[in-house]
N, C-alpha and C. Protein backbone atom coordinates (compact mmCIF):
# COMPACT_ATOMS: atom_id res chain seq x y z
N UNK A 1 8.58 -9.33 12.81
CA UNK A 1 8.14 -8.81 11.52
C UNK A 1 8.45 -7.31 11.49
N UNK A 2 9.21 -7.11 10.09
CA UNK A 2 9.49 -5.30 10.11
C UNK A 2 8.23 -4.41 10.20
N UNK A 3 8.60 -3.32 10.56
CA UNK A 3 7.46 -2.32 10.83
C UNK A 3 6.85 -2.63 9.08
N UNK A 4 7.97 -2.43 8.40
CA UNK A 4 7.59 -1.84 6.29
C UNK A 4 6.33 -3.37 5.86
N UNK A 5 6.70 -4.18 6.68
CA UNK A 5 5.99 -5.63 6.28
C UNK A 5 4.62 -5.63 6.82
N UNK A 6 4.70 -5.14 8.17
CA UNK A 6 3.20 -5.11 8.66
C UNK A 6 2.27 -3.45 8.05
N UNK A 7 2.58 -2.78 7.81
CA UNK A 7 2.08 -1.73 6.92
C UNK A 7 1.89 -2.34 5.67
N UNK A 8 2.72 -3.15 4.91
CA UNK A 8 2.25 -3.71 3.51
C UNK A 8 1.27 -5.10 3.66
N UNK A 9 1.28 -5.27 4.48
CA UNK A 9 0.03 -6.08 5.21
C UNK A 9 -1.39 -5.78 5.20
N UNK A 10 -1.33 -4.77 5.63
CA UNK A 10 -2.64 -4.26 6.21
C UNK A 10 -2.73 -3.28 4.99
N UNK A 11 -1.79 -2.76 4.40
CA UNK A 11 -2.49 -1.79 3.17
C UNK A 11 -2.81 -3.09 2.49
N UNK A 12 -2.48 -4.11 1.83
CA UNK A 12 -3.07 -4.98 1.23
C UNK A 12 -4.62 -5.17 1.59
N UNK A 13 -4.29 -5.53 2.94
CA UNK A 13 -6.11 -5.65 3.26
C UNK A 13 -7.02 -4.82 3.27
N UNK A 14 -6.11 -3.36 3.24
CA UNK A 14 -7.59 -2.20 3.46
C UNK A 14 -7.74 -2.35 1.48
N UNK A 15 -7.00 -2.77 0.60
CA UNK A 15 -7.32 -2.81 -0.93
C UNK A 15 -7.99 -3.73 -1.28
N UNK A 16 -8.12 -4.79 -0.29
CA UNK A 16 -9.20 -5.77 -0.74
C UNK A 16 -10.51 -5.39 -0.83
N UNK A 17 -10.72 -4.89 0.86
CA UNK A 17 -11.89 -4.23 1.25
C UNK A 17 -12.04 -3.48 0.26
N UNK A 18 -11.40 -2.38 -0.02
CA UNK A 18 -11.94 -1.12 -0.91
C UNK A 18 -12.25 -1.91 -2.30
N UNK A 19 -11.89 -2.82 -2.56
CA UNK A 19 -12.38 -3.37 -4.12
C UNK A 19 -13.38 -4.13 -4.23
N UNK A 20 -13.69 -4.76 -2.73
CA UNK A 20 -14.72 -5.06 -2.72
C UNK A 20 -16.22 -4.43 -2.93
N UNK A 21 -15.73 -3.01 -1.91
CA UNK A 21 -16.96 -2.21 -1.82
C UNK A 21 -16.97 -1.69 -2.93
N UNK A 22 -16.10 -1.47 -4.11
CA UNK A 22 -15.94 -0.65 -5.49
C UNK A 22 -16.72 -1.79 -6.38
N UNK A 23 -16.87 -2.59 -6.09
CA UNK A 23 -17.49 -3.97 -6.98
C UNK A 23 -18.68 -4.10 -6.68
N UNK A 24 -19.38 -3.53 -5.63
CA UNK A 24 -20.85 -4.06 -4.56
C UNK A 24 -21.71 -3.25 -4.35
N UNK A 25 -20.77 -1.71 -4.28
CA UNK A 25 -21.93 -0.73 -3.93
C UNK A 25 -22.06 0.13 -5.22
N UNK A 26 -23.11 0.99 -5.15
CA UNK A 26 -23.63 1.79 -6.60
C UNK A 26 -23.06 3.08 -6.23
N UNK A 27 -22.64 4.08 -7.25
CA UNK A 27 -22.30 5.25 -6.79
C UNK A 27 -23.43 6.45 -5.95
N UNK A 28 -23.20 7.04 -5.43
CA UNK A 28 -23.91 7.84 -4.82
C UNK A 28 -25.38 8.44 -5.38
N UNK A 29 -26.23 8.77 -5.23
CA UNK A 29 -27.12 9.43 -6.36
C UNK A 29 -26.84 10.87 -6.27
N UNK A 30 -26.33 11.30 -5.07
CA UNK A 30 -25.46 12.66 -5.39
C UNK A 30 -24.28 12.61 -4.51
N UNK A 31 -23.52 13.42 -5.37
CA UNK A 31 -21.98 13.19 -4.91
C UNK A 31 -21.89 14.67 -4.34
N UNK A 32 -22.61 15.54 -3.69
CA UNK A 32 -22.65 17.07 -3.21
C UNK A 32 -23.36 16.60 -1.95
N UNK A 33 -23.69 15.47 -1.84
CA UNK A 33 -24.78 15.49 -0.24
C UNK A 33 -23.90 15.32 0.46
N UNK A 34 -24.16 15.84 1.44
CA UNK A 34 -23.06 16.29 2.70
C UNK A 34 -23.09 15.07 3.40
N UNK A 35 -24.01 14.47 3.93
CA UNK A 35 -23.88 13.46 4.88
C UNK A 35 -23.25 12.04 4.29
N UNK A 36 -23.40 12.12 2.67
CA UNK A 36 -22.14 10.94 2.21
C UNK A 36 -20.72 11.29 2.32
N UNK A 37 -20.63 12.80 2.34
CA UNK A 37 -19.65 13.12 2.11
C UNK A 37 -18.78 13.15 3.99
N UNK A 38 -19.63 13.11 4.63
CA UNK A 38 -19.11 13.35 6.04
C UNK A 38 -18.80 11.56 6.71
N UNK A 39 -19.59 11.06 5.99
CA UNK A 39 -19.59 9.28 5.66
C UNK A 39 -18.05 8.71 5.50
N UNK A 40 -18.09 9.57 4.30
CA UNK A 40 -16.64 9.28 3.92
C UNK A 40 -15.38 9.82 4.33
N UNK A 41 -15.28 10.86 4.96
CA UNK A 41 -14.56 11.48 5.75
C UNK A 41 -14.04 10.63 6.99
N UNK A 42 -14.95 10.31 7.62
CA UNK A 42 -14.94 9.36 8.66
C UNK A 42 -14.36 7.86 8.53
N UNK A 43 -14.67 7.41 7.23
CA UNK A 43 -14.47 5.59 7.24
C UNK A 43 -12.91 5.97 6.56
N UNK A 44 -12.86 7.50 5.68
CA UNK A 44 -11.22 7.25 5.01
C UNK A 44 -10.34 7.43 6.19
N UNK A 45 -10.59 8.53 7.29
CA UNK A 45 -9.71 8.83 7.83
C UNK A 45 -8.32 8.04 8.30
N UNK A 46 -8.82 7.14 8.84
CA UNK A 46 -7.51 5.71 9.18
C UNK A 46 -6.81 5.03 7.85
N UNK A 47 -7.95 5.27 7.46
CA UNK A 47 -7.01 5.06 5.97
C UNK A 47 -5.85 5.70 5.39
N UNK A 48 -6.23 7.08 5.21
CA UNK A 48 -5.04 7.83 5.50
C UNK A 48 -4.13 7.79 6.13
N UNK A 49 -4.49 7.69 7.44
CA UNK A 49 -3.40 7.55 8.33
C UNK A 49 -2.63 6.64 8.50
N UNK A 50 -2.80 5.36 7.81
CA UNK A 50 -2.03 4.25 7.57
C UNK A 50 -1.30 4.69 6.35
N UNK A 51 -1.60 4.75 5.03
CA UNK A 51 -1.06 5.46 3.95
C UNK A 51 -0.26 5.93 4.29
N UNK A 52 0.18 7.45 4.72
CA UNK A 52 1.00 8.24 5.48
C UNK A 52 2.33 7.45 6.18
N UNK A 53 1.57 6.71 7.28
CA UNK A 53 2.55 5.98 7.58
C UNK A 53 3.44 4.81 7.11
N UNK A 54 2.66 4.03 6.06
CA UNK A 54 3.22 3.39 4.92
C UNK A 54 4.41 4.12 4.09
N UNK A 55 3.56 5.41 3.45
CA UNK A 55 4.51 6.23 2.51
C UNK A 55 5.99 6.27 3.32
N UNK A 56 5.97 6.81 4.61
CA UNK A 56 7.10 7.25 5.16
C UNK A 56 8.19 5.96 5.67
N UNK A 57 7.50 4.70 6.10
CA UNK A 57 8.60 3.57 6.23
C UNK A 57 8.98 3.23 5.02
N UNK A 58 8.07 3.02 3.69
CA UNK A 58 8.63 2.35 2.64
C UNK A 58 9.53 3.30 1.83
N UNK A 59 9.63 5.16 1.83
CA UNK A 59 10.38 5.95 1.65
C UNK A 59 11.58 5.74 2.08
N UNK A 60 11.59 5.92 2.95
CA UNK A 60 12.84 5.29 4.36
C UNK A 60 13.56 3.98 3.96
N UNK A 61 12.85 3.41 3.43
CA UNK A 61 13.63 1.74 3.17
C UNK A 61 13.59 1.97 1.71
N UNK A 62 13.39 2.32 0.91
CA UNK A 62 14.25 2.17 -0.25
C UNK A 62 15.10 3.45 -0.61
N UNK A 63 15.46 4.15 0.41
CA UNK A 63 16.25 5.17 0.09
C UNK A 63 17.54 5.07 0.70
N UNK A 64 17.53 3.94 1.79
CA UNK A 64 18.48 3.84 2.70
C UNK A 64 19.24 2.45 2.64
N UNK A 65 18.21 1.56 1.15
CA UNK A 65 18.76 0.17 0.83
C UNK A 65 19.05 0.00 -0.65
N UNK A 66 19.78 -0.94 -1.33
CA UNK A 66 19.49 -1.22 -2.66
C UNK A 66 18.94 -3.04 -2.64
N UNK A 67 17.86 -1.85 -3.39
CA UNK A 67 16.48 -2.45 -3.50
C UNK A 67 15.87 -2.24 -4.90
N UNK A 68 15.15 -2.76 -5.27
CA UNK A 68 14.14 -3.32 -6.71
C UNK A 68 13.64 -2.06 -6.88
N UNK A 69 12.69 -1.23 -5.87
CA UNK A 69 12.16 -0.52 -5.68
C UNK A 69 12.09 0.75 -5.89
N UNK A 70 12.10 1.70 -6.30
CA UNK A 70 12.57 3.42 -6.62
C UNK A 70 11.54 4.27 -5.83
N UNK A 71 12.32 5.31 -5.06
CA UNK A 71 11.67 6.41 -4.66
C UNK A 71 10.45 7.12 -5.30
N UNK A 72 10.71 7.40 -6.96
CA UNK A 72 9.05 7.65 -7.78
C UNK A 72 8.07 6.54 -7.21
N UNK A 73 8.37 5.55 -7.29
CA UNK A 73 7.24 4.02 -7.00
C UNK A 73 6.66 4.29 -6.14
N UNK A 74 7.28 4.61 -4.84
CA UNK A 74 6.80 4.73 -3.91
C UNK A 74 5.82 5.53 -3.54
N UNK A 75 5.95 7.01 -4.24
CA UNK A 75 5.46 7.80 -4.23
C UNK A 75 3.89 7.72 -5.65
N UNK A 76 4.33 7.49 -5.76
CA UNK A 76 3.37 6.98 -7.36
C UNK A 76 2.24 5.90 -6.46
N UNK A 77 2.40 5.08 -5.58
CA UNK A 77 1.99 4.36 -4.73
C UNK A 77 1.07 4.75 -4.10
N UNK A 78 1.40 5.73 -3.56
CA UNK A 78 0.92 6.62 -2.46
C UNK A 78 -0.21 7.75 -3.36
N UNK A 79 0.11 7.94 -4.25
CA UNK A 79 -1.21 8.83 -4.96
C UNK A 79 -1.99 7.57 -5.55
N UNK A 80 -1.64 6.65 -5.93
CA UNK A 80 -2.50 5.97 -6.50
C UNK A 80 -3.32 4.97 -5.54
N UNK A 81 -3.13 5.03 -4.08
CA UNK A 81 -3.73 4.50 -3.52
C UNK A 81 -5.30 5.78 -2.80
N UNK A 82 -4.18 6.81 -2.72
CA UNK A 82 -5.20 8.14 -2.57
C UNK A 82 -6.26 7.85 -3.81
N UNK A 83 -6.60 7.44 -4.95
CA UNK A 83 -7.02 7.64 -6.28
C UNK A 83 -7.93 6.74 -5.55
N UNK A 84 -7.24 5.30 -5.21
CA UNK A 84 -8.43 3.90 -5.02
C UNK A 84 -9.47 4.13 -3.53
N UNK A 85 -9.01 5.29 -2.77
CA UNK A 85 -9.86 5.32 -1.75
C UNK A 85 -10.79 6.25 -2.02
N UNK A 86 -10.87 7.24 -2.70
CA UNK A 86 -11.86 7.82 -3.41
C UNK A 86 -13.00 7.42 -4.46
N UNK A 87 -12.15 6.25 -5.45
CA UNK A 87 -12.51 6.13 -6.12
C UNK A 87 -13.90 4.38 -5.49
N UNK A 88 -13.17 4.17 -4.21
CA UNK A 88 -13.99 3.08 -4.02
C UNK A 88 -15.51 3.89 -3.65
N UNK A 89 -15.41 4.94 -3.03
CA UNK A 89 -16.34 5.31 -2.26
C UNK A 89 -17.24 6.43 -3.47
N UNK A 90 -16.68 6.80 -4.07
CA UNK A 90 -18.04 7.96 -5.28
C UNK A 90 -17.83 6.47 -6.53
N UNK A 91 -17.57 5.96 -6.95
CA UNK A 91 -17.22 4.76 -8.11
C UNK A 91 -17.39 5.49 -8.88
N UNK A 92 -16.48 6.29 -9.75
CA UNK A 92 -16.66 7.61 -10.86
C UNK A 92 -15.41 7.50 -11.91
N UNK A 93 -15.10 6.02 -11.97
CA UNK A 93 -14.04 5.72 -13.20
C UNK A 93 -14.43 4.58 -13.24
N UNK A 94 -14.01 4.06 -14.77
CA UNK A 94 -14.17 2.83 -15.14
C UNK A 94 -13.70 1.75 -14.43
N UNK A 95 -14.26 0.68 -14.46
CA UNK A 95 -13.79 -0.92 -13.75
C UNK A 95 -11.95 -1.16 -14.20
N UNK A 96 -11.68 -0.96 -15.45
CA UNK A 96 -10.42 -1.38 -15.55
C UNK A 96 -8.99 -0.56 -15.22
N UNK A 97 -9.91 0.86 -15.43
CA UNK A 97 -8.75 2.06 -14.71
C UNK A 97 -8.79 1.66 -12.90
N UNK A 98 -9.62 1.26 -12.37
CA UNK A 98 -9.81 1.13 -11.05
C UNK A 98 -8.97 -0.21 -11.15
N UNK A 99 -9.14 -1.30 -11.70
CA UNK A 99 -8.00 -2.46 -11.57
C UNK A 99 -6.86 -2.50 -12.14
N UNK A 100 -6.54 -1.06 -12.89
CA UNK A 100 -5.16 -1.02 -12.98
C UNK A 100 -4.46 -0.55 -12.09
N UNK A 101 -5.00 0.32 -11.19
CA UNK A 101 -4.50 0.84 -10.46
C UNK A 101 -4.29 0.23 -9.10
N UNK A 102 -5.02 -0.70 -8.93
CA UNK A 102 -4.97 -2.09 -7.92
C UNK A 102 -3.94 -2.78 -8.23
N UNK A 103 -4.07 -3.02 -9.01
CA UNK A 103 -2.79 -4.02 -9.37
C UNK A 103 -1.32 -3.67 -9.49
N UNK A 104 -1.36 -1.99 -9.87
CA UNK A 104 0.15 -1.09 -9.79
C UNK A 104 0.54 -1.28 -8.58
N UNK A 105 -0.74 -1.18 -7.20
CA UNK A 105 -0.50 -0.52 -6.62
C UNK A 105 0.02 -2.49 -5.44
N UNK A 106 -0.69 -3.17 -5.88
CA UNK A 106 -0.54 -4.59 -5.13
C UNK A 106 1.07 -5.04 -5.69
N UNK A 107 1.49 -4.83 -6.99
CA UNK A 107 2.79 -5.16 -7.94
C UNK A 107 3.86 -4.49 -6.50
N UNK A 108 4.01 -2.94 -6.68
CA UNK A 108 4.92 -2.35 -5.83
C UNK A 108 5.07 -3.02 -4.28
N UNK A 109 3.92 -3.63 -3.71
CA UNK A 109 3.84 -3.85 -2.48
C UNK A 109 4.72 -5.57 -2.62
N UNK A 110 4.16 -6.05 -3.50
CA UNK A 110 5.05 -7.34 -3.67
C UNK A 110 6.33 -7.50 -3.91
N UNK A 111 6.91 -6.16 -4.43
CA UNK A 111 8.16 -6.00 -5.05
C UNK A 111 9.13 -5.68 -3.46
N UNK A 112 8.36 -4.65 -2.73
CA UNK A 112 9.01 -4.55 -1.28
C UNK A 112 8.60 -5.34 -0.40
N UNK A 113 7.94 -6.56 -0.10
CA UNK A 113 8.07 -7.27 0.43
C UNK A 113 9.24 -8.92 -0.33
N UNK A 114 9.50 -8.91 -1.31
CA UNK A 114 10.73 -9.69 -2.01
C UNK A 114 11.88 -8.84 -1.48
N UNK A 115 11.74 -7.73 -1.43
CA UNK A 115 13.11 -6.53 -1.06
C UNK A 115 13.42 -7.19 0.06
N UNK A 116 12.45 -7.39 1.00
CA UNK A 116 12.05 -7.52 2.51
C UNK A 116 12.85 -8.79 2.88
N UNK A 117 12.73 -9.55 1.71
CA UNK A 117 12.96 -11.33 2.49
C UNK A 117 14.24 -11.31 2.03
N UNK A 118 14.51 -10.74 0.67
CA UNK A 118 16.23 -11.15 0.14
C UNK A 118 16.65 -10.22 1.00
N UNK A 119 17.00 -9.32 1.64
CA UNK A 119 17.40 -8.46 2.57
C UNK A 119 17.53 -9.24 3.91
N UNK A 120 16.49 -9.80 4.33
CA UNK A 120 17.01 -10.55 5.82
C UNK A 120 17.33 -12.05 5.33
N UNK A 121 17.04 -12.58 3.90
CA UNK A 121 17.99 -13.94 3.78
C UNK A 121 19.38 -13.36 3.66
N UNK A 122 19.81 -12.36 3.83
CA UNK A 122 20.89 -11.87 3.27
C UNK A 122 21.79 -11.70 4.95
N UNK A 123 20.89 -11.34 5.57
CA UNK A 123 21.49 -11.03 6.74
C UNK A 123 21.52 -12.03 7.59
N UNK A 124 21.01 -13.06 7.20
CA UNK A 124 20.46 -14.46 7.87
C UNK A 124 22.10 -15.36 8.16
N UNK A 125 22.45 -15.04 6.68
CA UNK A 125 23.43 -15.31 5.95
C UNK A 125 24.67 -15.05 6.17
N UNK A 126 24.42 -13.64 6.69
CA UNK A 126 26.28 -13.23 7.17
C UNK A 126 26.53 -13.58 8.63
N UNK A 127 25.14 -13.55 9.25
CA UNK A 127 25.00 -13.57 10.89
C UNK A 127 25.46 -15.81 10.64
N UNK A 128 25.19 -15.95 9.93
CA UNK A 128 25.19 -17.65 10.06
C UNK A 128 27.03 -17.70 9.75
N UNK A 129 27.69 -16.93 8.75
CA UNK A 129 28.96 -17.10 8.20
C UNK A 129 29.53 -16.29 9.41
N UNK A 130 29.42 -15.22 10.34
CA UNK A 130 29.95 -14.98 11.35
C UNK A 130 30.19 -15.93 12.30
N UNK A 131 29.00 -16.96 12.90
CA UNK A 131 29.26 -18.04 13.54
C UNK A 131 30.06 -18.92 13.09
N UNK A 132 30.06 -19.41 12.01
CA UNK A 132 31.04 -20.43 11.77
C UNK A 132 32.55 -19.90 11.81
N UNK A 133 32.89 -18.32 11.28
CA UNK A 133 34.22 -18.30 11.72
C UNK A 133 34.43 -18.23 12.94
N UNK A 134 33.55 -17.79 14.47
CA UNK A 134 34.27 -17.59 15.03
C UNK A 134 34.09 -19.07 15.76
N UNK A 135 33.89 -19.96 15.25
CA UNK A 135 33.67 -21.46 16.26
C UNK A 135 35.04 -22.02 16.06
């Protein structure tokens, strides 16, 4: 499995989680108290750090393939997932701006994982037509 596939994996799953907790928990009763705020510091951090590393393989692969996909997307991706990890944890926008932005952000991930499969049916393909000529 490509590195770009298991990153769109697991960002999928950290968006479940986060929509879950955006659906379950109440917003803060203050959004200035330090110890929510040090709360959240802590549970985003890996989050980030997956993000990051997402941004930079799926950058990398649609800049270096032709693909469905565009460099803005990607990037547009990447803030709008910054938007949903904030936004799971203070809940300080509406329900449908929060599921539009789920769904932008789940659309792009589906679009590079289709990139993903016609790309190695593709290579599946020449590696299979190489064998037969040289038999």
């Amino acid at each position: 499995m490509t590195t770009l596939r298991i990153y769109n994996k697991q960002l999928s799953e950290l968006l479940a989680r986060l929509k879950e907790r955006f659906l379950t928990h109440e917003p803060p009763s203050d959004k200035h108290d330090r110890a929510f705020f040090e709360l959240v510091k802590a549970e985003t951090g890996p989050m980030y750090e997956l993000l990051q590393k997402w941004h930079q393989t799926a950058a990398d692969f649609v800049q270096q393939r032709d693909v469905s996909v565009h460099p803005q997307q990607v990037q547009s991706t990447e803030e709008n997932v910054h938007l949903i990890i904030l936004h799971s944890y203070y809940i300080d926008i509406r329900s449908e701006r929060y599921m539009d932005y789920h769904q932008s952000i789940g659309y792009v991930i589906h679009l590079l994982d289709e990139d993903l499969d016609r790309l190695n049916g593709n290579d599946r393909e020449e590696e299979e037509h190489d064998e037969r000529r040289t038999d």
